[in-house]
C-alpha atoms as a PDB file:
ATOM      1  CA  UNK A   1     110.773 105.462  74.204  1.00  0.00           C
ATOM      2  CA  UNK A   2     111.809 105.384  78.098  1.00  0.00           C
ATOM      3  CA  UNK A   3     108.193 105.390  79.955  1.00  0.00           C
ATOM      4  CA  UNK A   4     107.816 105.764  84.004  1.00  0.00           C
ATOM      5  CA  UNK A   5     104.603 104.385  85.241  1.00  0.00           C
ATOM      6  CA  UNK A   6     102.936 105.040  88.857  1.00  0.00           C
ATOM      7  CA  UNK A   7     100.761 101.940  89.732  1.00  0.00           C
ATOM      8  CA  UNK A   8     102.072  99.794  87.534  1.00  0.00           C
ATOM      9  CA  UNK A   9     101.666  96.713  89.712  1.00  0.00           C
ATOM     10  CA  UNK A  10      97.777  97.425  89.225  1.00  0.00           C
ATOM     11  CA  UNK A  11      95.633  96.070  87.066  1.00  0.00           C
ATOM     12  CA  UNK A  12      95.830  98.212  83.871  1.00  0.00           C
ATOM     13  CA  UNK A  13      99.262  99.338  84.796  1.00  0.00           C
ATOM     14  CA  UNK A  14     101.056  95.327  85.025  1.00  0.00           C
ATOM     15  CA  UNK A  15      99.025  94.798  81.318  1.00  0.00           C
ATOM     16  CA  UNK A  16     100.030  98.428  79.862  1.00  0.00           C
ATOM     17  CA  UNK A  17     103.815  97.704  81.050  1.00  0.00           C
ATOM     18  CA  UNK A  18     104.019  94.070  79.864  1.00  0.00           C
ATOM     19  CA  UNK A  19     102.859  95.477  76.109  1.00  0.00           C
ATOM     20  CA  UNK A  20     105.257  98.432  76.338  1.00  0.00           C
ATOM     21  CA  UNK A  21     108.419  95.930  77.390  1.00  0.00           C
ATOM     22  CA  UNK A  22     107.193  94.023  74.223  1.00  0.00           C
ATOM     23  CA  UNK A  23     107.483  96.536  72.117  1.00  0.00           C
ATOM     24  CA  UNK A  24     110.908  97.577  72.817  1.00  0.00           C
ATOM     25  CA  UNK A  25     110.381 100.669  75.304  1.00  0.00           C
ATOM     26  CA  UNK A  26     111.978 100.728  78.429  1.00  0.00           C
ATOM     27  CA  UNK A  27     110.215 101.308  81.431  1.00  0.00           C
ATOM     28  CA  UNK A  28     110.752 102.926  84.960  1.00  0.00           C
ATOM     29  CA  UNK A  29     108.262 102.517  87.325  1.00  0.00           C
ATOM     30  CA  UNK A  30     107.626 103.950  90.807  1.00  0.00           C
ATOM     31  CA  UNK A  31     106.493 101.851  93.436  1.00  0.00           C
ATOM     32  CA  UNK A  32     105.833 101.442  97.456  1.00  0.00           C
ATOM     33  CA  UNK A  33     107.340  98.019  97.570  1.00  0.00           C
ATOM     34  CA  UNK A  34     110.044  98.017  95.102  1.00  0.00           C
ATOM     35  CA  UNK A  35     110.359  93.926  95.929  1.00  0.00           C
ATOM     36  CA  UNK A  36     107.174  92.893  94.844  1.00  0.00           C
ATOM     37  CA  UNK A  37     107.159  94.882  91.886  1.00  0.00           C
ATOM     38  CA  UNK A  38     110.317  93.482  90.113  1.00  0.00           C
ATOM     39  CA  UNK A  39     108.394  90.448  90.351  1.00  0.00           C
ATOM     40  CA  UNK A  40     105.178  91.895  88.714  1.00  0.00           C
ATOM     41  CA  UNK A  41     106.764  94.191  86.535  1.00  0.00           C
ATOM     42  CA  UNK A  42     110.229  92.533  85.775  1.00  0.00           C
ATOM     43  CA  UNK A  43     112.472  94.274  83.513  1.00  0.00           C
ATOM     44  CA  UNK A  44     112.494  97.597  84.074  1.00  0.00           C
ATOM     45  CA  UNK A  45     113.989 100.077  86.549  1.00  0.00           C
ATOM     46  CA  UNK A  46     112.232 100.548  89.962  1.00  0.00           C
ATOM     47  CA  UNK A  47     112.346 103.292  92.293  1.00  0.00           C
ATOM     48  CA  UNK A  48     110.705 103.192  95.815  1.00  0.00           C
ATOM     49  CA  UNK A  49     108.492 105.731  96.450  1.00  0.00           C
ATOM     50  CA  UNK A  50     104.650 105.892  98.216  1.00  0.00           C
ATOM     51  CA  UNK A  51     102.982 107.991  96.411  1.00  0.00           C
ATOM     52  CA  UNK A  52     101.329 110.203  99.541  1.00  0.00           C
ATOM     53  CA  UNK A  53     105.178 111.428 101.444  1.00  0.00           C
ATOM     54  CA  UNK A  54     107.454 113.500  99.624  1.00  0.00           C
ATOM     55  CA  UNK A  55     108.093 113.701  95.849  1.00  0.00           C
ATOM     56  CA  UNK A  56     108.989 110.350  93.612  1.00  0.00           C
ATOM     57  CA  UNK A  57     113.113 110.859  93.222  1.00  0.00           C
ATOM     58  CA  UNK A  58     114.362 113.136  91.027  1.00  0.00           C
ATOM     59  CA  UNK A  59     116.880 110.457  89.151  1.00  0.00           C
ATOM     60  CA  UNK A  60     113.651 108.134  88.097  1.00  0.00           C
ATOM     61  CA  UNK A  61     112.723 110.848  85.636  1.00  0.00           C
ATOM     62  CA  UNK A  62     116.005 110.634  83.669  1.00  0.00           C
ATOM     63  CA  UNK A  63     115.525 110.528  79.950  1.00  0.00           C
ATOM     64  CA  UNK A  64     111.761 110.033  80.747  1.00  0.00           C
ATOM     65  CA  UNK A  65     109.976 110.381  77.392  1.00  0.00           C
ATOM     66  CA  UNK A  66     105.928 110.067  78.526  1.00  0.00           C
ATOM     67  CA  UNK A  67     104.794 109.568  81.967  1.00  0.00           C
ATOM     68  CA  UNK A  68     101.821 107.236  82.629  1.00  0.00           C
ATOM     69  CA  UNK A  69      99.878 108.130  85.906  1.00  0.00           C
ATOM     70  CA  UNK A  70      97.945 105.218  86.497  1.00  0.00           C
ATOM     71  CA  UNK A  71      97.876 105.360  90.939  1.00  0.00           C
ATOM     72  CA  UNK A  72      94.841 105.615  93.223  1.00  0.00           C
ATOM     73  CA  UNK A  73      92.825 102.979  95.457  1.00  0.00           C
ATOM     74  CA  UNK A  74      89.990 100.910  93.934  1.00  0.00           C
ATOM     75  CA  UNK A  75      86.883 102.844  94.761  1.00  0.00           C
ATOM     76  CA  UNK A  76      85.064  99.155  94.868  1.00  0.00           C
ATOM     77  CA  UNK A  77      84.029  98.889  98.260  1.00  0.00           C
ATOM     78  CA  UNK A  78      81.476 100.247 100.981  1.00  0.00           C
ATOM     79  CA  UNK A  79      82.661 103.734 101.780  1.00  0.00           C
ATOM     80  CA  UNK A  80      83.490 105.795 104.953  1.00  0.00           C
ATOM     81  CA  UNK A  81      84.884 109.421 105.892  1.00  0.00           C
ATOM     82  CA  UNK A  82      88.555 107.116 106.433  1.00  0.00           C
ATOM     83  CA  UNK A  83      87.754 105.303 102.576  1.00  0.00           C
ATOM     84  CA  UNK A  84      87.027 108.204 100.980  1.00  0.00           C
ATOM     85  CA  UNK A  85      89.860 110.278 102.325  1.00  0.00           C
ATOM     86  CA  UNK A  86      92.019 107.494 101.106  1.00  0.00           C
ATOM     87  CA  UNK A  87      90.361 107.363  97.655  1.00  0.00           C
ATOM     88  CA  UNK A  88      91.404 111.541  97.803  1.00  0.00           C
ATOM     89  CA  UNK A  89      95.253 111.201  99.148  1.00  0.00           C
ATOM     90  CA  UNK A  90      95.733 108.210  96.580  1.00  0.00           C
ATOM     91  CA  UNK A  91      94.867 110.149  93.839  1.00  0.00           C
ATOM     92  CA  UNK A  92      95.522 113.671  94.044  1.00  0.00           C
ATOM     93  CA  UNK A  93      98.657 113.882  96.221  1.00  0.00           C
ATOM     94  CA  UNK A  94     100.626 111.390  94.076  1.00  0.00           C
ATOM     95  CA  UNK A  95      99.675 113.707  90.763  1.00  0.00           C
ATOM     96  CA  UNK A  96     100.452 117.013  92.570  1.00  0.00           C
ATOM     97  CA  UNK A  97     104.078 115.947  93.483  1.00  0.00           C
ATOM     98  CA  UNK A  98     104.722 113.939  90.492  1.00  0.00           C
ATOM     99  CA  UNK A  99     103.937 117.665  89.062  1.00  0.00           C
ATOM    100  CA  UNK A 100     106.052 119.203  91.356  1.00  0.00           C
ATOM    101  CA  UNK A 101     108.748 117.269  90.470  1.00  0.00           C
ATOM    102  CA  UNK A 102     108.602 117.827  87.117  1.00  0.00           C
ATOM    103  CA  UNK A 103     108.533 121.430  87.668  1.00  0.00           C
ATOM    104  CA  UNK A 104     111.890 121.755  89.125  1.00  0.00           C
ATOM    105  CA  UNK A 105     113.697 119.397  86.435  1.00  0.00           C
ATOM    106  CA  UNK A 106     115.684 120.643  83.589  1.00  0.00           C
ATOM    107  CA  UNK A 107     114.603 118.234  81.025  1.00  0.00           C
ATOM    108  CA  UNK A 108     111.244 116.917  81.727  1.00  0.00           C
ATOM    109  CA  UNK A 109     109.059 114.721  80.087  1.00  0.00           C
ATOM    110  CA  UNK A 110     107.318 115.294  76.739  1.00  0.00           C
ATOM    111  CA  UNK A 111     103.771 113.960  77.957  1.00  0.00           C
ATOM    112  CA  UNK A 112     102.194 112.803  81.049  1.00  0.00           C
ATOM    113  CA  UNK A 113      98.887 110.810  80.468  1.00  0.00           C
ATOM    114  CA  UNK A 114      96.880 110.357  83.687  1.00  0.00           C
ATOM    115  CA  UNK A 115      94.116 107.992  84.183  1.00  0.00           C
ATOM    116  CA  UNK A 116      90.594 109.094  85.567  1.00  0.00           C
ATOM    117  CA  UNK A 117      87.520 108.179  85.564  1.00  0.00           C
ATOM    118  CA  UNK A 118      83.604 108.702  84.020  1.00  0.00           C
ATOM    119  CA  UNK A 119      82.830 109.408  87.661  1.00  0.00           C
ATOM    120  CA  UNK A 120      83.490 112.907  87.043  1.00  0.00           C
ATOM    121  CA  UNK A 121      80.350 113.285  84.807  1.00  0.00           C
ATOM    122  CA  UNK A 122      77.688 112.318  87.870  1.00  0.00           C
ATOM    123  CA  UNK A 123      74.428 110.300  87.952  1.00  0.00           C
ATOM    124  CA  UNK A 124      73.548 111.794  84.143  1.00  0.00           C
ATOM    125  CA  UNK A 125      70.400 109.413  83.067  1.00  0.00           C
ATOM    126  CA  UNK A 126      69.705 109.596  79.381  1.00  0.00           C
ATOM    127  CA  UNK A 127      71.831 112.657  79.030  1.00  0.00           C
ATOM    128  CA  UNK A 128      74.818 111.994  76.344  1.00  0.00           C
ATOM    129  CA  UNK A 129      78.247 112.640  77.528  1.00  0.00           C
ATOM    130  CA  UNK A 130      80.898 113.967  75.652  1.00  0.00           C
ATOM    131  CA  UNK A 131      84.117 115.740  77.184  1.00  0.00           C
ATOM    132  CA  UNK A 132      83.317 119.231  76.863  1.00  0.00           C
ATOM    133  CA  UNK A 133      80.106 118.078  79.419  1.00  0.00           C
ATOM    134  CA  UNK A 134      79.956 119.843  82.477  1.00  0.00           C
ATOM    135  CA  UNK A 135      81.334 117.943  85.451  1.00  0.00           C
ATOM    136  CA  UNK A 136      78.371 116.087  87.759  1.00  0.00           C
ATOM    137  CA  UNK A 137      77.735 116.050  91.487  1.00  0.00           C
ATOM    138  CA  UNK A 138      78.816 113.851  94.030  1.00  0.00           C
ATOM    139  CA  UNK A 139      81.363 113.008  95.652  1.00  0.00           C
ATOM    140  CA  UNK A 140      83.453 110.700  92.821  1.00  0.00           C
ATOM    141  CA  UNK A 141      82.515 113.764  90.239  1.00  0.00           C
ATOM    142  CA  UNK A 142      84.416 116.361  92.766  1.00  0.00           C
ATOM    143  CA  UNK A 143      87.156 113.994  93.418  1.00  0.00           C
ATOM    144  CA  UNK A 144      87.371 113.871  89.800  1.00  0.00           C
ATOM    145  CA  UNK A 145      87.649 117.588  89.604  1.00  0.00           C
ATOM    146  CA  UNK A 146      89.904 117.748  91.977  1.00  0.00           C
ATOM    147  CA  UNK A 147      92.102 115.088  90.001  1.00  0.00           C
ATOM    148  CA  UNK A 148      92.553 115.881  87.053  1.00  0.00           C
ATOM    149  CA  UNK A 149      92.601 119.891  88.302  1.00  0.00           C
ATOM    150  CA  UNK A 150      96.454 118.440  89.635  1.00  0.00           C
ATOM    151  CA  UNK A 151      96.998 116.747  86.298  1.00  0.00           C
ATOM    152  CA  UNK A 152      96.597 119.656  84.730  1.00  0.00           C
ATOM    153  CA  UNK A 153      99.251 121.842  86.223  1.00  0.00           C
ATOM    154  CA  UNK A 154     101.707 119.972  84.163  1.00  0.00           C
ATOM    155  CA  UNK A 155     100.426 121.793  80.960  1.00  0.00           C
ATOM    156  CA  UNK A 156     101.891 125.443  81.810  1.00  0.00           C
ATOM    157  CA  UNK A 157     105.330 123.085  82.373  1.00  0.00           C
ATOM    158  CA  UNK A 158     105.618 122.497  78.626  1.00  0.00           C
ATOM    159  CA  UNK A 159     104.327 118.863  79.153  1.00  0.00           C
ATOM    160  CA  UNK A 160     101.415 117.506  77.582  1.00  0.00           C
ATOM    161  CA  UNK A 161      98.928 116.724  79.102  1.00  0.00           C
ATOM    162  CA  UNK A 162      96.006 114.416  78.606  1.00  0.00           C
ATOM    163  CA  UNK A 163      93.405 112.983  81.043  1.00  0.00           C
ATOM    164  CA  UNK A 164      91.504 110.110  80.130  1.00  0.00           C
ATOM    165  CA  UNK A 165      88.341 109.439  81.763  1.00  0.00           C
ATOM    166  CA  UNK A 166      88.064 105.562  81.890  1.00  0.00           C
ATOM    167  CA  UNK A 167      84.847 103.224  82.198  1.00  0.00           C
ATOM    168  CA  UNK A 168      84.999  99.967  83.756  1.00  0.00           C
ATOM    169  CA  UNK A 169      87.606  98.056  82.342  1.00  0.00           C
ATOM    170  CA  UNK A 170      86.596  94.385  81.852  1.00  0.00           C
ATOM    171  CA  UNK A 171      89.076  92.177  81.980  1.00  0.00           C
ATOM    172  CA  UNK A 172      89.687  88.221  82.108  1.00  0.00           C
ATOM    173  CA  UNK A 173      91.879  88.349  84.865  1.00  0.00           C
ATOM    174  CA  UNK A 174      90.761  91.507  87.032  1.00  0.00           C
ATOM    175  CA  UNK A 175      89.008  94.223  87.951  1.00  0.00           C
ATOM    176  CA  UNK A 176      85.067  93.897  88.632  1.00  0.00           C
ATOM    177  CA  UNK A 177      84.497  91.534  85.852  1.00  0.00           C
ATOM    178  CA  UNK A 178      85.637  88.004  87.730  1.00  0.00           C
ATOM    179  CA  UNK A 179      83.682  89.203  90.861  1.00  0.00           C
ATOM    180  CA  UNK A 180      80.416  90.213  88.722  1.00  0.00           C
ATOM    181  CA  UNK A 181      80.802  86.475  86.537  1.00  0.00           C
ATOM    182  CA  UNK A 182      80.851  84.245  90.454  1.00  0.00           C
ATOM    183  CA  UNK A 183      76.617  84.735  90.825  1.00  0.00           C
ATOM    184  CA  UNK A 184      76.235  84.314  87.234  1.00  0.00           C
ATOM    185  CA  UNK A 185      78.027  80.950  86.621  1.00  0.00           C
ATOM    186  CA  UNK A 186      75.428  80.013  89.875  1.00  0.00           C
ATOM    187  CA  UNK A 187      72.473  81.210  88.082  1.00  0.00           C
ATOM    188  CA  UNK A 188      72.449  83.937  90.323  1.00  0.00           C
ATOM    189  CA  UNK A 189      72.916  87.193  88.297  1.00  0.00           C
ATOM    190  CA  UNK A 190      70.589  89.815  87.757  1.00  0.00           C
ATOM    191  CA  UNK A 191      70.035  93.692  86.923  1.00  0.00           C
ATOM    192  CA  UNK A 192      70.685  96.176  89.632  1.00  0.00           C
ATOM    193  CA  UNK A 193      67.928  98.219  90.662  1.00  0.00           C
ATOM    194  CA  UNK A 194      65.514  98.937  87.238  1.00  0.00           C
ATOM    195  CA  UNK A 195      68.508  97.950  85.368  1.00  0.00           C
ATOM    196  CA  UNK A 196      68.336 100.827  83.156  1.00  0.00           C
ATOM    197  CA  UNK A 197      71.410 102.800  84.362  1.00  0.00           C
ATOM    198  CA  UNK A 198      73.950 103.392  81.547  1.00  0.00           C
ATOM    199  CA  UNK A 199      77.340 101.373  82.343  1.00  0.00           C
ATOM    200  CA  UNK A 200      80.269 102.778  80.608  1.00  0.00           C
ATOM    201  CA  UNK A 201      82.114  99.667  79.965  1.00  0.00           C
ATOM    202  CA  UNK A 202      85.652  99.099  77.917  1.00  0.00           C
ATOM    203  CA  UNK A 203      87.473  95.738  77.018  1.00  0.00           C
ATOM    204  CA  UNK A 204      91.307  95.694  78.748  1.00  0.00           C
ATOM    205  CA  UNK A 205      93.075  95.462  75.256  1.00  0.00           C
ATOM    206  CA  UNK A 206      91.129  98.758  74.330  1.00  0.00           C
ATOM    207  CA  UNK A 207      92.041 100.599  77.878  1.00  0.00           C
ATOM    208  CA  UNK A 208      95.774  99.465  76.785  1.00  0.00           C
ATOM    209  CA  UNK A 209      95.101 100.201  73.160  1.00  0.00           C
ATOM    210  CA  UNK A 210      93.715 104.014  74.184  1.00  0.00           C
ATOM    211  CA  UNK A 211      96.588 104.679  76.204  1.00  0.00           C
ATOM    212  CA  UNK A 212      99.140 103.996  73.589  1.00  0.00           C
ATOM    213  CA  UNK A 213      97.191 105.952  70.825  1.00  0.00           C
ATOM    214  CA  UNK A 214      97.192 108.950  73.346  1.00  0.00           C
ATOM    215  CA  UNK A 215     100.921 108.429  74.055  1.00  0.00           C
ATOM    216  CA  UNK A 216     101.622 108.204  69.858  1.00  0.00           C
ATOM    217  CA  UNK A 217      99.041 111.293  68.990  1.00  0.00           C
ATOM    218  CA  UNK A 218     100.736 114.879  70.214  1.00  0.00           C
ATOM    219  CA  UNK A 219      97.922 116.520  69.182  1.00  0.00           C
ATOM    220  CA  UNK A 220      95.572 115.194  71.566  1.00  0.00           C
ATOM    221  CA  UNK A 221      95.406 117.471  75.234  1.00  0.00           C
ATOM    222  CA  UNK A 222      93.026 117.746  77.883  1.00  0.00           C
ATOM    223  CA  UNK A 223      90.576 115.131  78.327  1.00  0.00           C
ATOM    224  CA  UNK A 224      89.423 111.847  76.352  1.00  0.00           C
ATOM    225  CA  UNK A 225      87.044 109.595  77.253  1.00  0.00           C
ATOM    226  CA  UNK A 226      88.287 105.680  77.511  1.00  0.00           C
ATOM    227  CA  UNK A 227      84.713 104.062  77.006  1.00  0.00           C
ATOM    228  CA  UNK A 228      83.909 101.730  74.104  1.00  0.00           C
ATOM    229  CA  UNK A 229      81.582 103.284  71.182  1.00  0.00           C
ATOM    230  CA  UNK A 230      78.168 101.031  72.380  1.00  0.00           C
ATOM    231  CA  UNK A 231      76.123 102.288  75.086  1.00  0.00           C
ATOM    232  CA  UNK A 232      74.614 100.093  77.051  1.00  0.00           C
ATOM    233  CA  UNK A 233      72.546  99.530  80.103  1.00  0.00           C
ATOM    234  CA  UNK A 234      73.096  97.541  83.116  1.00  0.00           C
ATOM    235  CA  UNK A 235      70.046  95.579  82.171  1.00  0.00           C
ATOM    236  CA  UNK A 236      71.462  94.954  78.790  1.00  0.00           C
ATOM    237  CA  UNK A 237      75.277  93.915  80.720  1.00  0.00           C
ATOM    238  CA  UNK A 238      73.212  91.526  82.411  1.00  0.00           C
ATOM    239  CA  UNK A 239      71.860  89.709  79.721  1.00  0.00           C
ATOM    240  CA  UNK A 240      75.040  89.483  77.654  1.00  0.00           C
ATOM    241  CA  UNK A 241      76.695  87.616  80.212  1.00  0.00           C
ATOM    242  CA  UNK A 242      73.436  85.621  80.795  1.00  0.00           C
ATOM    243  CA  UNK A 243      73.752  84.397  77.401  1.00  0.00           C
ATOM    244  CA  UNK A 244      77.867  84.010  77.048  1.00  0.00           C
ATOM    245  CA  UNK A 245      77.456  81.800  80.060  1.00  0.00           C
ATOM    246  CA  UNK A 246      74.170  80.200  79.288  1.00  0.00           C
ATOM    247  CA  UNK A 247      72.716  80.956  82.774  1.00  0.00           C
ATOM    248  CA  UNK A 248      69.325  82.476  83.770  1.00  0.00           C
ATOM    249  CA  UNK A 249      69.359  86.299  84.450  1.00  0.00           C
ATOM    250  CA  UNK A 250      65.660  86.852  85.993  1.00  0.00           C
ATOM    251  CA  UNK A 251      66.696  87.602  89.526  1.00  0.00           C
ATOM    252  CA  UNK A 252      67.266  91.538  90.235  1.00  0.00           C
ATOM    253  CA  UNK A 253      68.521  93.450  93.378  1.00  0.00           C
ATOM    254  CA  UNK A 254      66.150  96.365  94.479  1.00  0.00           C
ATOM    255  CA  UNK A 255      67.392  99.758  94.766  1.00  0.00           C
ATOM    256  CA  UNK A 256      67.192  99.575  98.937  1.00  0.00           C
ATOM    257  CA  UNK A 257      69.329  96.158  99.158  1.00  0.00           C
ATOM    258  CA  UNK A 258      71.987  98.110  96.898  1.00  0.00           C
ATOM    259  CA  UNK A 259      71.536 101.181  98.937  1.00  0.00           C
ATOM    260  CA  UNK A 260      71.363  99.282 102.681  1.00  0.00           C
ATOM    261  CA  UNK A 261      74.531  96.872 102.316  1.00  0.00           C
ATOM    262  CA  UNK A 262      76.484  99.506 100.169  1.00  0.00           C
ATOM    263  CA  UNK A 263      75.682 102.883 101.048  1.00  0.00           C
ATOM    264  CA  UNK A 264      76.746 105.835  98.973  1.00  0.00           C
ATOM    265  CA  UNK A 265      78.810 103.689  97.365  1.00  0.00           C
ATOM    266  CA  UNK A 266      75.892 102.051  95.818  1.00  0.00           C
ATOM    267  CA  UNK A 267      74.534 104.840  94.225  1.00  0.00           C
ATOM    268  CA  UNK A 268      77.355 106.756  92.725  1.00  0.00           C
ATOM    269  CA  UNK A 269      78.867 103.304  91.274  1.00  0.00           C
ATOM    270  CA  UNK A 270      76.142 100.571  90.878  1.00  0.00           C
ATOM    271  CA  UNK A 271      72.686 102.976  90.405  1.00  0.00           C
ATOM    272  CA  UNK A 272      74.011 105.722  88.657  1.00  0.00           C
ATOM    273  CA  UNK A 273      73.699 106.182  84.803  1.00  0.00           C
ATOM    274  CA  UNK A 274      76.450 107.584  82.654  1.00  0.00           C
ATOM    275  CA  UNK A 275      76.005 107.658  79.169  1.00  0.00           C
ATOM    276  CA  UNK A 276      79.669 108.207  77.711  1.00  0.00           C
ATOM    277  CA  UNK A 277      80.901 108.486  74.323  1.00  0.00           C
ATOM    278  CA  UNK A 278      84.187 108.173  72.812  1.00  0.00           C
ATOM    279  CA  UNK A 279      83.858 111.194  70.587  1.00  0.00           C
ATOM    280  CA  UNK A 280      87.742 112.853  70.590  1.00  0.00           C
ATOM    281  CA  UNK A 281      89.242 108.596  70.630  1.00  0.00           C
ATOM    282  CA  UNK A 282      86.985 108.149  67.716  1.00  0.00           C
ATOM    283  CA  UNK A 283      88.030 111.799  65.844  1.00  0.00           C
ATOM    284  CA  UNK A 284      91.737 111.058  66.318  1.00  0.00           C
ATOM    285  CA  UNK A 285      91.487 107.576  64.892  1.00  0.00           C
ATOM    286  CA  UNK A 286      91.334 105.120  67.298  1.00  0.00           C
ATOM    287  CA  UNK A 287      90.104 101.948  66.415  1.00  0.00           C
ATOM    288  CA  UNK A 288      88.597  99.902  68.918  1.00  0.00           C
ATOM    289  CA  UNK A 289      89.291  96.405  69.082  1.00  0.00           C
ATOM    290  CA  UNK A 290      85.738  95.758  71.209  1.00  0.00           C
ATOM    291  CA  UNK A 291      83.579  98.475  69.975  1.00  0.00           C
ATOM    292  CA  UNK A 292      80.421  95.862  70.927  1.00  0.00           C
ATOM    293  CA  UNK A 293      79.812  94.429  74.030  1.00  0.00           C
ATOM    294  CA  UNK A 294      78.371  91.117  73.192  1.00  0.00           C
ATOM    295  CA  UNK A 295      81.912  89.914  71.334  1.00  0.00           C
ATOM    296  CA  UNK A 296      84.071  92.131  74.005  1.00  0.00           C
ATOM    297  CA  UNK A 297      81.847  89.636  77.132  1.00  0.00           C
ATOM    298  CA  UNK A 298      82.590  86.549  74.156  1.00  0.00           C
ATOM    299  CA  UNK A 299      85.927  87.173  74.131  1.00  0.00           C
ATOM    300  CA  UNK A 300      86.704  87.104  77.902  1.00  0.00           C
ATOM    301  CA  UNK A 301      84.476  84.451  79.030  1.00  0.00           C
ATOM    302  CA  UNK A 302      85.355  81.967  76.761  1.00  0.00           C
ATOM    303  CA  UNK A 303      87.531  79.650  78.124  1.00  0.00           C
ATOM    304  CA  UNK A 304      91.299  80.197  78.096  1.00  0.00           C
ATOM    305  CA  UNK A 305      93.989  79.574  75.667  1.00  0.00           C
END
């Protein structure tokens, strides 16, 4: 399989590449600074291209089997009219011109899987989310919309199309998890807010593992949620890596700290509760490497090989 990736120098994208290369499939990716990508995603072909002006060149997509769509800005931080426009132009621009460019070639790709994420379901509570659920409100729930509404213009092409809605990805060596683990190793961890918030939550290799199955499965369209099978809370997140570190977990932040330093950010990432399930991974025989939390927080806190 020949595979062209768009933010593969990220954190999912360097791990999904690396475990494609392994496996024999050769890989294209399209990057801003072509440079510094050889060295993070080395052996492959690399074409320069931003993302936000003009479309990706025409010549990357030769023999392109299944495009991965993996670009956007991390969402992490305090937000701003400037952020969030950012957050926007990273996202949807780079899907509607990678669509564009497919439109107008005369062998295009089979598939296009593009990532996105369980903001589009909104501050839910104890509500059960599956993906036929209606979309939520906010402002990560529109931008959602609006996301994978470009995605999904690559379906009347003849290319299939799937969307999947990723949690947080936990990972060892990225992502939110090393930045959460810092006040725990200190004894300073805690729940945010009541702490009973539902976290959707998913283990790297499983955000990898997903991915792939999507890419082998040509019956699976649309959307698919890439959460692991336990719900949990943020109180319950907490306390797992209270014990896989052996450090105390009684201190919590109140709701108005959270809100104060972090704004909206704040409550549409840290406060609001999203109850996801796996269901159409699950139907079309996935099986999860980390289903639980407790071994997934184990397994990437113990120390490394």
């Amino acid at each position: 399989m020949r595979f062209l990736m768009t933010g593969a120098t990220g954190f999912l994208g360097h791990h999904l590449w690396a475990t494609l290369r392994d496996a024999g499939h050769e890989g294209v990716a399209l990057a801003r600074d072509p440079e510094r990508a050889a060295k993070i995603v080395p052996g492959g072909r690399i074409f320069e291209w931003n993302g936000v002006v003009g479309l990706p060149p025409e010549s990357a997509f030769t023999g392109v089997d299944v495009v991965f769509n993996l670009i956007g800005e991390s969402v992490a931080r305090r937000w701003n009219a400037e952020r969030k426009r950012r957050f926007r132009d990273s996202r949807v621009l780079p899907t509607r011109a990678l669509v564009e460019r497919m439109s107008g070639l005369a062998t295009r790709p089979g598939t296009m899987i593009s990532i996105a994420g369980t903001g589009f379901y909104g501050d839910r509570g104890e509500e059960v989310l599956t993906e036929t659920s209606t979309p939520g409100k906010g402002f990560l729930a529109s931008l959602s919309q609006e996301w994978e509404i470009a995605a999904g213009e690559a379906e009347p092409l003849g290319v299939r199309t799937v969307v999947v809605r990723s949690g947080v990805i936990l990972g060892r060596d990225g992502g939110v998890l090393p930045r959460i683990l810092t006040p725990f190793r200190f004894g300073l961890g805690g729940r945010l807010g009541s702490g009973r918030q539902y976290f959707p939550w998913i283990h790297l290799a499983d955000a990898v593992g997903i991915l792939l199955h999507v890419a082998d499965r040509t019956e699976i369209r649309g959307p698919l949620n890439g959460v692991a099978p336990e719900p949990v809370t943020n109180a319950e997140l907490t306390a797992a890596l209270g014990r896989s570190l052996n450090r105390p977990t009684a201190l919590r932040v109140p709701e108005f700290a959270l809100k104060a330093a972090l704004g909206e950010m704040a409550e549409e990432l840290l406060l609001a509760s999203q109850r996801v399930s796996p269901i159409r991974a699950l139907q079309t025989g996935y099986g999860f490497k980390f289903p639980l939390l407790g071994p997934a927080i184990a397994d990437l806190c113990a120390p490394a090989s």
